[in-house]
Protein backbone atom coordinates (compact mmCIF):
# COMPACT_ATOMS: atom_id res chain seq x y z
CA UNK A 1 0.00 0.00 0.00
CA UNK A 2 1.86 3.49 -1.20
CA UNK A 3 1.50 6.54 0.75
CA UNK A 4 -1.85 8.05 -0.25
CA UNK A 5 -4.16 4.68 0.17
CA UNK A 6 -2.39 4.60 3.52
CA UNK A 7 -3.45 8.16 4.47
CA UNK A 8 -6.59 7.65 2.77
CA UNK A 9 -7.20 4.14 4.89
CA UNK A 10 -6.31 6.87 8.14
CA UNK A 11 -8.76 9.35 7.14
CA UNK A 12 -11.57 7.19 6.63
CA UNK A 13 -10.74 5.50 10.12
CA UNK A 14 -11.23 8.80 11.51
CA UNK A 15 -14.45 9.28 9.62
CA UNK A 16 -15.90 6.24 10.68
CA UNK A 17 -14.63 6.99 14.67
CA UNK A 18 -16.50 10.26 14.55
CA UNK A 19 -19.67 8.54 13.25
CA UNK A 20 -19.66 6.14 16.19
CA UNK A 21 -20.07 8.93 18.68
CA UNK A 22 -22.65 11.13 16.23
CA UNK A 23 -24.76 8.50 15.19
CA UNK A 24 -24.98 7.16 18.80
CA UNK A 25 -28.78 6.90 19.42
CA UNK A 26 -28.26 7.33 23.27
CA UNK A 27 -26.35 10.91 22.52
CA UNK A 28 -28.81 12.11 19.94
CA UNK A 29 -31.84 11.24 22.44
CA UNK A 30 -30.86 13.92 24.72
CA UNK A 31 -30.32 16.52 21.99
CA UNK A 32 -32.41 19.58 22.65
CA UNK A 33 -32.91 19.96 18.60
CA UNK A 34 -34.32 16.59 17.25
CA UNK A 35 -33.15 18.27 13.64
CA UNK A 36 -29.38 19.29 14.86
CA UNK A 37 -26.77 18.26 12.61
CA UNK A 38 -23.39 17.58 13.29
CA UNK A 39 -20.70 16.58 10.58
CA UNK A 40 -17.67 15.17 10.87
CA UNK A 41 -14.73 15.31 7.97
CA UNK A 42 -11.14 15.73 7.26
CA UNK A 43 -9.89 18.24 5.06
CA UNK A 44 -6.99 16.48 3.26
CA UNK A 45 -5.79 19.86 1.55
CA UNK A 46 -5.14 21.94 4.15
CA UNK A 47 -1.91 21.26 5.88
CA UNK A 48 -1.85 23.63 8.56
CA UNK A 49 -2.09 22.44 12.10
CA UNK A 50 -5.18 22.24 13.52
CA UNK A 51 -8.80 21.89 13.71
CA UNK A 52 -11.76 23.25 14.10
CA UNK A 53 -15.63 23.35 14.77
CA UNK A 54 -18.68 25.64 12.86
CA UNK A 55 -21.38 26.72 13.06
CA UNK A 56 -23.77 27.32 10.26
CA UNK A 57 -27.46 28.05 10.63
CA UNK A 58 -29.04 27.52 13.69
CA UNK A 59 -28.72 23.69 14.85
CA UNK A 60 -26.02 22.61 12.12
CA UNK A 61 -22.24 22.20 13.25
CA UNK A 62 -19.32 20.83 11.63
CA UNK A 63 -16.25 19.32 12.84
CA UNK A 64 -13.05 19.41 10.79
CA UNK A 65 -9.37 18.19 11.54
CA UNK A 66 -6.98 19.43 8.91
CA UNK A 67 -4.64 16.97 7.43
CA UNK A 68 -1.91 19.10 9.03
CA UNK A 69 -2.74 18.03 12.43
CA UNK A 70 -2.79 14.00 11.48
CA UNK A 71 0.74 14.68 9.44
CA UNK A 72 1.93 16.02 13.09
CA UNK A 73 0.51 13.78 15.32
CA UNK A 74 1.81 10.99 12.70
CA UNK A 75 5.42 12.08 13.41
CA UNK A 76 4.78 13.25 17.11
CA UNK A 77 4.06 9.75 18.02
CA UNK A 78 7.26 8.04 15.70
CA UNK A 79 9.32 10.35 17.73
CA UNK A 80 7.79 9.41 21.53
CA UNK A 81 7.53 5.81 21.20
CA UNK A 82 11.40 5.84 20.89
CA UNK A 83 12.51 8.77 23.52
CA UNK A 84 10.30 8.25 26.14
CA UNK A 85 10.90 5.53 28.22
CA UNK A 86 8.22 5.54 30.60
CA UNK A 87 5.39 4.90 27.49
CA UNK A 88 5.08 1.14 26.58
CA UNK A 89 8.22 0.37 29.04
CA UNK A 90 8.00 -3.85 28.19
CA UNK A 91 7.38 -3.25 24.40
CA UNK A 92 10.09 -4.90 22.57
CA UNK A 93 11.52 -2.10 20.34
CA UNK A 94 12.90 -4.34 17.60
CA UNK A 95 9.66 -5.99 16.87
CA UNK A 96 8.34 -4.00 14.19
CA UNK A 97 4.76 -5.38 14.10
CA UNK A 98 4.11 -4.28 17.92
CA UNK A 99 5.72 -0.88 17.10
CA UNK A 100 3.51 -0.34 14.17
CA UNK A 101 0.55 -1.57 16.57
CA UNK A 102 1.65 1.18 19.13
CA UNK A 103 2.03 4.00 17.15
CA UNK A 104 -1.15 3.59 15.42
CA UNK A 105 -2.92 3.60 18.90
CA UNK A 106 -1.26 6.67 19.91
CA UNK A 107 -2.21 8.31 16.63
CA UNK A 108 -5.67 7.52 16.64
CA UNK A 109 -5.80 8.15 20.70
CA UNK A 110 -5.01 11.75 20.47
CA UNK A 111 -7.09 12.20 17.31
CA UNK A 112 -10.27 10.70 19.11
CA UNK A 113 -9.86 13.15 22.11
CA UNK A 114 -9.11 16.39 19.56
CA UNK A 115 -12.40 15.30 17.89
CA UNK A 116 -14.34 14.81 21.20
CA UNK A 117 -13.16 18.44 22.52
CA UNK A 118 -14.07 20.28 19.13
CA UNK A 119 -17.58 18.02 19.61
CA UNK A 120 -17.98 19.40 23.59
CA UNK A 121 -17.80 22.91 22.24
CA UNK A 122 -21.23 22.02 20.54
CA UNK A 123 -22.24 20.21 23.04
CA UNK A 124 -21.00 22.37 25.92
CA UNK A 125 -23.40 25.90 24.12
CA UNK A 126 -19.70 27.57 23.72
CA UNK A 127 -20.54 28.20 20.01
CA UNK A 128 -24.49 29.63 21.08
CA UNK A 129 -23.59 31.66 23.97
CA UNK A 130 -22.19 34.34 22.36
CA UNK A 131 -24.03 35.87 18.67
CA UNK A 132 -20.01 36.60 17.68
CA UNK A 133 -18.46 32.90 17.55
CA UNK A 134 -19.29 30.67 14.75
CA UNK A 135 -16.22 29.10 14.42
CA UNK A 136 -13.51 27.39 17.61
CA UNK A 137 -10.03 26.69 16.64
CA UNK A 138 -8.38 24.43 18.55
CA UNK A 139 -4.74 26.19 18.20
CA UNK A 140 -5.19 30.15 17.45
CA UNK A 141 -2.24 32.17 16.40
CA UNK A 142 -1.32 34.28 13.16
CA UNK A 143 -2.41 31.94 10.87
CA UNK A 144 -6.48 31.72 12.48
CA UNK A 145 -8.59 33.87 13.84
CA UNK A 146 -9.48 34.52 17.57
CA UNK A 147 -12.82 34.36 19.21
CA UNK A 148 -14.11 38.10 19.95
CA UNK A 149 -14.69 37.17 23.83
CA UNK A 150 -11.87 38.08 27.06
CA UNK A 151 -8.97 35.54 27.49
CA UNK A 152 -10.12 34.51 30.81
CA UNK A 153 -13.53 33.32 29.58
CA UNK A 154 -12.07 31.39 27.00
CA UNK A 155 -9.84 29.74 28.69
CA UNK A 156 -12.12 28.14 30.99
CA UNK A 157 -14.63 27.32 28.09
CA UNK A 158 -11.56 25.54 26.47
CA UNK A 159 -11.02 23.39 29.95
CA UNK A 160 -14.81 22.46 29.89
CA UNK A 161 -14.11 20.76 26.36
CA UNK A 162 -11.19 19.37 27.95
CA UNK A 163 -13.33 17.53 30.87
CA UNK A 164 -15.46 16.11 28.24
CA UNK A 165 -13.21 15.35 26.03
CA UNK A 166 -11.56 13.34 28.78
CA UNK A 167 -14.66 11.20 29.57
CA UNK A 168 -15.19 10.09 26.08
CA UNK A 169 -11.55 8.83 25.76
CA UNK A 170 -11.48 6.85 29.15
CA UNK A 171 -15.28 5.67 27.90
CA UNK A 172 -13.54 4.61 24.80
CA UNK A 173 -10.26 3.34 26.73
CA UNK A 174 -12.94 1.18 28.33
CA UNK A 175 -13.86 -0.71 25.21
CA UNK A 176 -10.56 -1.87 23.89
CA UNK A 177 -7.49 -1.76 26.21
CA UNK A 178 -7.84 -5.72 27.08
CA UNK A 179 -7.27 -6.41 23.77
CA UNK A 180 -4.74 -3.95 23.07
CA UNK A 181 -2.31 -4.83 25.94
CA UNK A 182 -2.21 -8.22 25.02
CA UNK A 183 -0.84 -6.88 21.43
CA UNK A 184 1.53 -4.99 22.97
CA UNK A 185 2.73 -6.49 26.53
CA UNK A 186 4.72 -9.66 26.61
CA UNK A 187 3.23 -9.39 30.26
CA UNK A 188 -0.90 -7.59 30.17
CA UNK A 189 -2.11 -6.75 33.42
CA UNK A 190 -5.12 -3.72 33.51
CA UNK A 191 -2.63 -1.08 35.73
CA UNK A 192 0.11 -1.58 32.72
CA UNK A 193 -2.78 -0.52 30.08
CA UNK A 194 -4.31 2.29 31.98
CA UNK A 195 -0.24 3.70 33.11
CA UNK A 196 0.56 3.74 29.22
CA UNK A 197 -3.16 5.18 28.39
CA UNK A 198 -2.18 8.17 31.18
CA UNK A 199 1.46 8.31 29.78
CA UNK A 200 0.25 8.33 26.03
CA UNK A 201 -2.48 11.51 27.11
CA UNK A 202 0.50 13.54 28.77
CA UNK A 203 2.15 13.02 25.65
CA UNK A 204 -0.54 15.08 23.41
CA UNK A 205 -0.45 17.49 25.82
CA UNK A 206 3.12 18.18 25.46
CA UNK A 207 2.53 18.39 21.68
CA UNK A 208 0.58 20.94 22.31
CA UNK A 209 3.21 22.61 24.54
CA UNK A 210 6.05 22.71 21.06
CA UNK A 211 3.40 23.87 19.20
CA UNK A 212 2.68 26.62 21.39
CA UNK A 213 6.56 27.33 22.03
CA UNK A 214 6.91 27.38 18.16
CA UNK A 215 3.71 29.69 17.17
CA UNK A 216 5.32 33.17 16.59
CA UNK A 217 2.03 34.38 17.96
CA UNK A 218 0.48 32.64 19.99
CA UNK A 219 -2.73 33.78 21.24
CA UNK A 220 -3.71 33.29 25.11
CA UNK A 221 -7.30 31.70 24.50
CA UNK A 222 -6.17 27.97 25.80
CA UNK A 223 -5.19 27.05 29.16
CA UNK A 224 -1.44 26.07 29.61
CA UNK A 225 -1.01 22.48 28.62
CA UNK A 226 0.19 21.50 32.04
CA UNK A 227 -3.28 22.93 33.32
CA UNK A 228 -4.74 21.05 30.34
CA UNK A 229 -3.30 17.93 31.45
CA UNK A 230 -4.39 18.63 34.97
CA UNK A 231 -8.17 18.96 34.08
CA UNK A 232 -7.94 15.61 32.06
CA UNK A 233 -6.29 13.55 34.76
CA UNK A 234 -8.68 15.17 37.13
CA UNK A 235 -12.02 14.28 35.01
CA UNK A 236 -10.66 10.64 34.27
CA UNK A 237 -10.17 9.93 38.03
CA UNK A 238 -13.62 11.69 38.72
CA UNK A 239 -15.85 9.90 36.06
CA UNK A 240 -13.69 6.47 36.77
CA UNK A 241 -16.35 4.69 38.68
CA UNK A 242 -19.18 5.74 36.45
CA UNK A 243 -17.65 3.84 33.12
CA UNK A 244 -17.89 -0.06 33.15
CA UNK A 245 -15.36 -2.05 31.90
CA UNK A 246 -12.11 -0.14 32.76
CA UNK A 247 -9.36 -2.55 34.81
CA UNK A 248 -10.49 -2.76 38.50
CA UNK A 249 -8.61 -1.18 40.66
CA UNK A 250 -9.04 0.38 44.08
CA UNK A 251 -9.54 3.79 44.75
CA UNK A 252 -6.11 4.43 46.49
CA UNK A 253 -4.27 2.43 43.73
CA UNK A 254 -5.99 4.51 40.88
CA UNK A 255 -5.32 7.65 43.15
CA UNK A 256 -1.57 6.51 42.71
CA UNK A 257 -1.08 5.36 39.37
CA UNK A 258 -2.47 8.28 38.04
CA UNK A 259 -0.71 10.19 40.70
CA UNK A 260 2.84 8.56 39.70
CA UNK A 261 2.30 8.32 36.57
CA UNK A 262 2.16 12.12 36.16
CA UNK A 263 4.90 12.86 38.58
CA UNK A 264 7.52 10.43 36.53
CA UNK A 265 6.34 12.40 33.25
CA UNK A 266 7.01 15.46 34.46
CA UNK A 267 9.62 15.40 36.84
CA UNK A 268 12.04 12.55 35.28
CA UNK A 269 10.88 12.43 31.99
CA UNK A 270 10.57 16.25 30.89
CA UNK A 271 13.39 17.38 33.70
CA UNK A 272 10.63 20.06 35.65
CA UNK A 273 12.02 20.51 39.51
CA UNK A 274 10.25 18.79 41.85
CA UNK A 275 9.23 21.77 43.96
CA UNK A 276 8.26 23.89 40.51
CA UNK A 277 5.87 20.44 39.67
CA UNK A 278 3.97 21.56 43.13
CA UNK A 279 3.72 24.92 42.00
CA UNK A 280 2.49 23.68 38.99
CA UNK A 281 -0.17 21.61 40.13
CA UNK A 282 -1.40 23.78 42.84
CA UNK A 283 -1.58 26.91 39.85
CA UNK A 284 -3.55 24.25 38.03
CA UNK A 285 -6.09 23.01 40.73
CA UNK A 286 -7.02 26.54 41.29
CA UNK A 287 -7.78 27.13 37.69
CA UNK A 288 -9.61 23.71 37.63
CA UNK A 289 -12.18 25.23 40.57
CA UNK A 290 -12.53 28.38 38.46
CA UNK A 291 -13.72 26.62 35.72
CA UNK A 292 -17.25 25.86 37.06
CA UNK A 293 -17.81 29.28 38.68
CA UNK A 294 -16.89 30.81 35.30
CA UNK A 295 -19.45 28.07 33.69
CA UNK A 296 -22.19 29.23 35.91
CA UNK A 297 -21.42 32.74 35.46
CA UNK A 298 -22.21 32.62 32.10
CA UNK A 299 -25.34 30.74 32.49
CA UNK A 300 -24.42 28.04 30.36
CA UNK A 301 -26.71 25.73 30.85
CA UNK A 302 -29.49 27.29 28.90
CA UNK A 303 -27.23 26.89 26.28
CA UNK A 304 -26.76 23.58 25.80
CA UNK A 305 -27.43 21.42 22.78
CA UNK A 306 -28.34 18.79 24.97
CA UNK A 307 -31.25 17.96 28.48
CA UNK A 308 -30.15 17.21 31.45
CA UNK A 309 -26.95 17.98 33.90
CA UNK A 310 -24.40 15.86 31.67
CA UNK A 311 -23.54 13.56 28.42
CA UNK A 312 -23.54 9.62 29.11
CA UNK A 313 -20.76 8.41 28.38
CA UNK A 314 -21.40 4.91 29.17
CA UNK A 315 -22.16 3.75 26.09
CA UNK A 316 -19.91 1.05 24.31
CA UNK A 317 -17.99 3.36 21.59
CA UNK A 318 -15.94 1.07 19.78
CA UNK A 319 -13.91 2.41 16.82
CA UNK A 320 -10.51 1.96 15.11
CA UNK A 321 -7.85 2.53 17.94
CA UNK A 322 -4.90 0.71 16.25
């Protein structure tokens, strides 16, 4: 298979992911809108990095990922699989048909929860609330335009895609990662799956960190990726006992994994001083509880696309993942 059936094959995988969550009947029950639309593609011409959600009309919405941000992601995850040590630690490095198995995962990991965050904007009102946005970029610099609303508002609308976001992937997580570690792990156990499935997360998130280093002008609209990262670790340990199917573990040894997990990524992994990691994380929880005031602020609720306090996300969503 040559180049352009392979990216073709990728494209459609990520076509036919999207459709699993926006054709799911127990999602679209709880839409306010019986008629709302919401499209899914990926524009294979436009390599820039990044996607995006619309608006058009009143209830339809459309999702794009621009083949720029697969292309990255593509060669973001060739590069971690062989300098981070902590991600897939047993995975034998010389076996080319487990390495192809991982870096597919990772690819189509961090391209699920992308899509999932530009869906919560619809989901979440962020595109209603305000008669000036009809369009949410997920990285906004010189190249894209920003919304017409204050930094600080933003921000926090951005982390309330990011604790959706983070439910659907560990809902998803829950659907495949038995049958994943065994492709991967000479040795499967559930805590090895969920550590890599942490590990493999922090990773996007520092992809997002070089590509904010890099932009010449980068715009303040996003939360810090290490905040980022802090709301999805957060969410996932939140939501943990309300998704079947994830490996059973107790509450103090999911506490730690997670826990440990991050601390090893941050502190031995990326080099950050101990004491500046507690900084860090106690900068981060306090943005993480101004997230909901800001929400409520704003009166949000009456503009969701959707009844009821929250999304189930308990729903099998299987999909492509490697």
């Amino acid at each position: 298979m040559d180049a352009s059936e392979v990216w073709k094959d990728v494209f459609q995988n990520l076509k036919s992911n999207a459709d699993v969550y926006l054709g799911s009947d127990k999602i679209r029950q709880v839409y306010k809108n019986p008629g709302l639309s919401i499209s899914f593609s990926v524009d294979d011409l436009d390599h820039r990095i990044n996607a995006c959600i619309r608006k058009s009309g009143s209830s339809n919405y459309d999702i794009r990922i621009l083949a720029g941000l697969v292309g990255a992601l593509e060669q973001h995850g060739n590069e971690v699989i062989h300098s981070c040590p902590i991600l897939f630690s047993d995975l034998d490095r010389t076996d080319e048909k487990r390495i192809g198995i991982a870096h597919s995962y990772l690819l189509y990991l961090w391209l699920d929860f992308i899509f999932c965050h530009e869906w919560a904007h619809a989901l979440c009102g962020h595109l209603d609330f305000d008669s000036r946005i009809n369009e949410w970029y997920e990285f906004e610099n010189e190249e894209f335009p920003a919304k017409e609303i204050e930094n600080q508002i933003s921000q926090r609308l951005e982390a309330e895609a990011d604790s959706v976001a983070a439910k659907f992937s560990l809902a998803r997580f829950s659907t495949y990662w038995e049958g994943l570690t065994k492709e991967l792990s000479p040795n499967p156990t559930g805590k090895r799956a969920l550590r890599d499935y942490v590990i493999a997360m922090l990773l996007l998130f520092k992809f997002f960190e070089e590509l904010r280093a890099r932009a010449e002008k980068s715009k303040n609209t996003h939360p810090i990726p290490f905040n980022r990262a802090f709301i999805f670790l957060a969410f996932c340990l939140g939501e943990y006992s309300n998704i079947p199917g994830l490996p059973v573990l107790s509450s103090e040894d999911k506490d730690l994994l997670f826990g440990v997990a991050a601390v090893e990524f941050y502190v031995k992994v990326l080099g950050i001083d101990p004491t500046q990691y507690l900084i860090k994380s106690i900068e981060a929880a306090k943005f993480t509880e101004s997230v909901g005031r800001t929400i409520e602020s704003l009166g949000m609720n009456k503009y969701r696309i959707y009844a009821g306090k929250k999304i189930n996300v308990n729903g099998k969503n299987e999909g492509k993942h490697a």
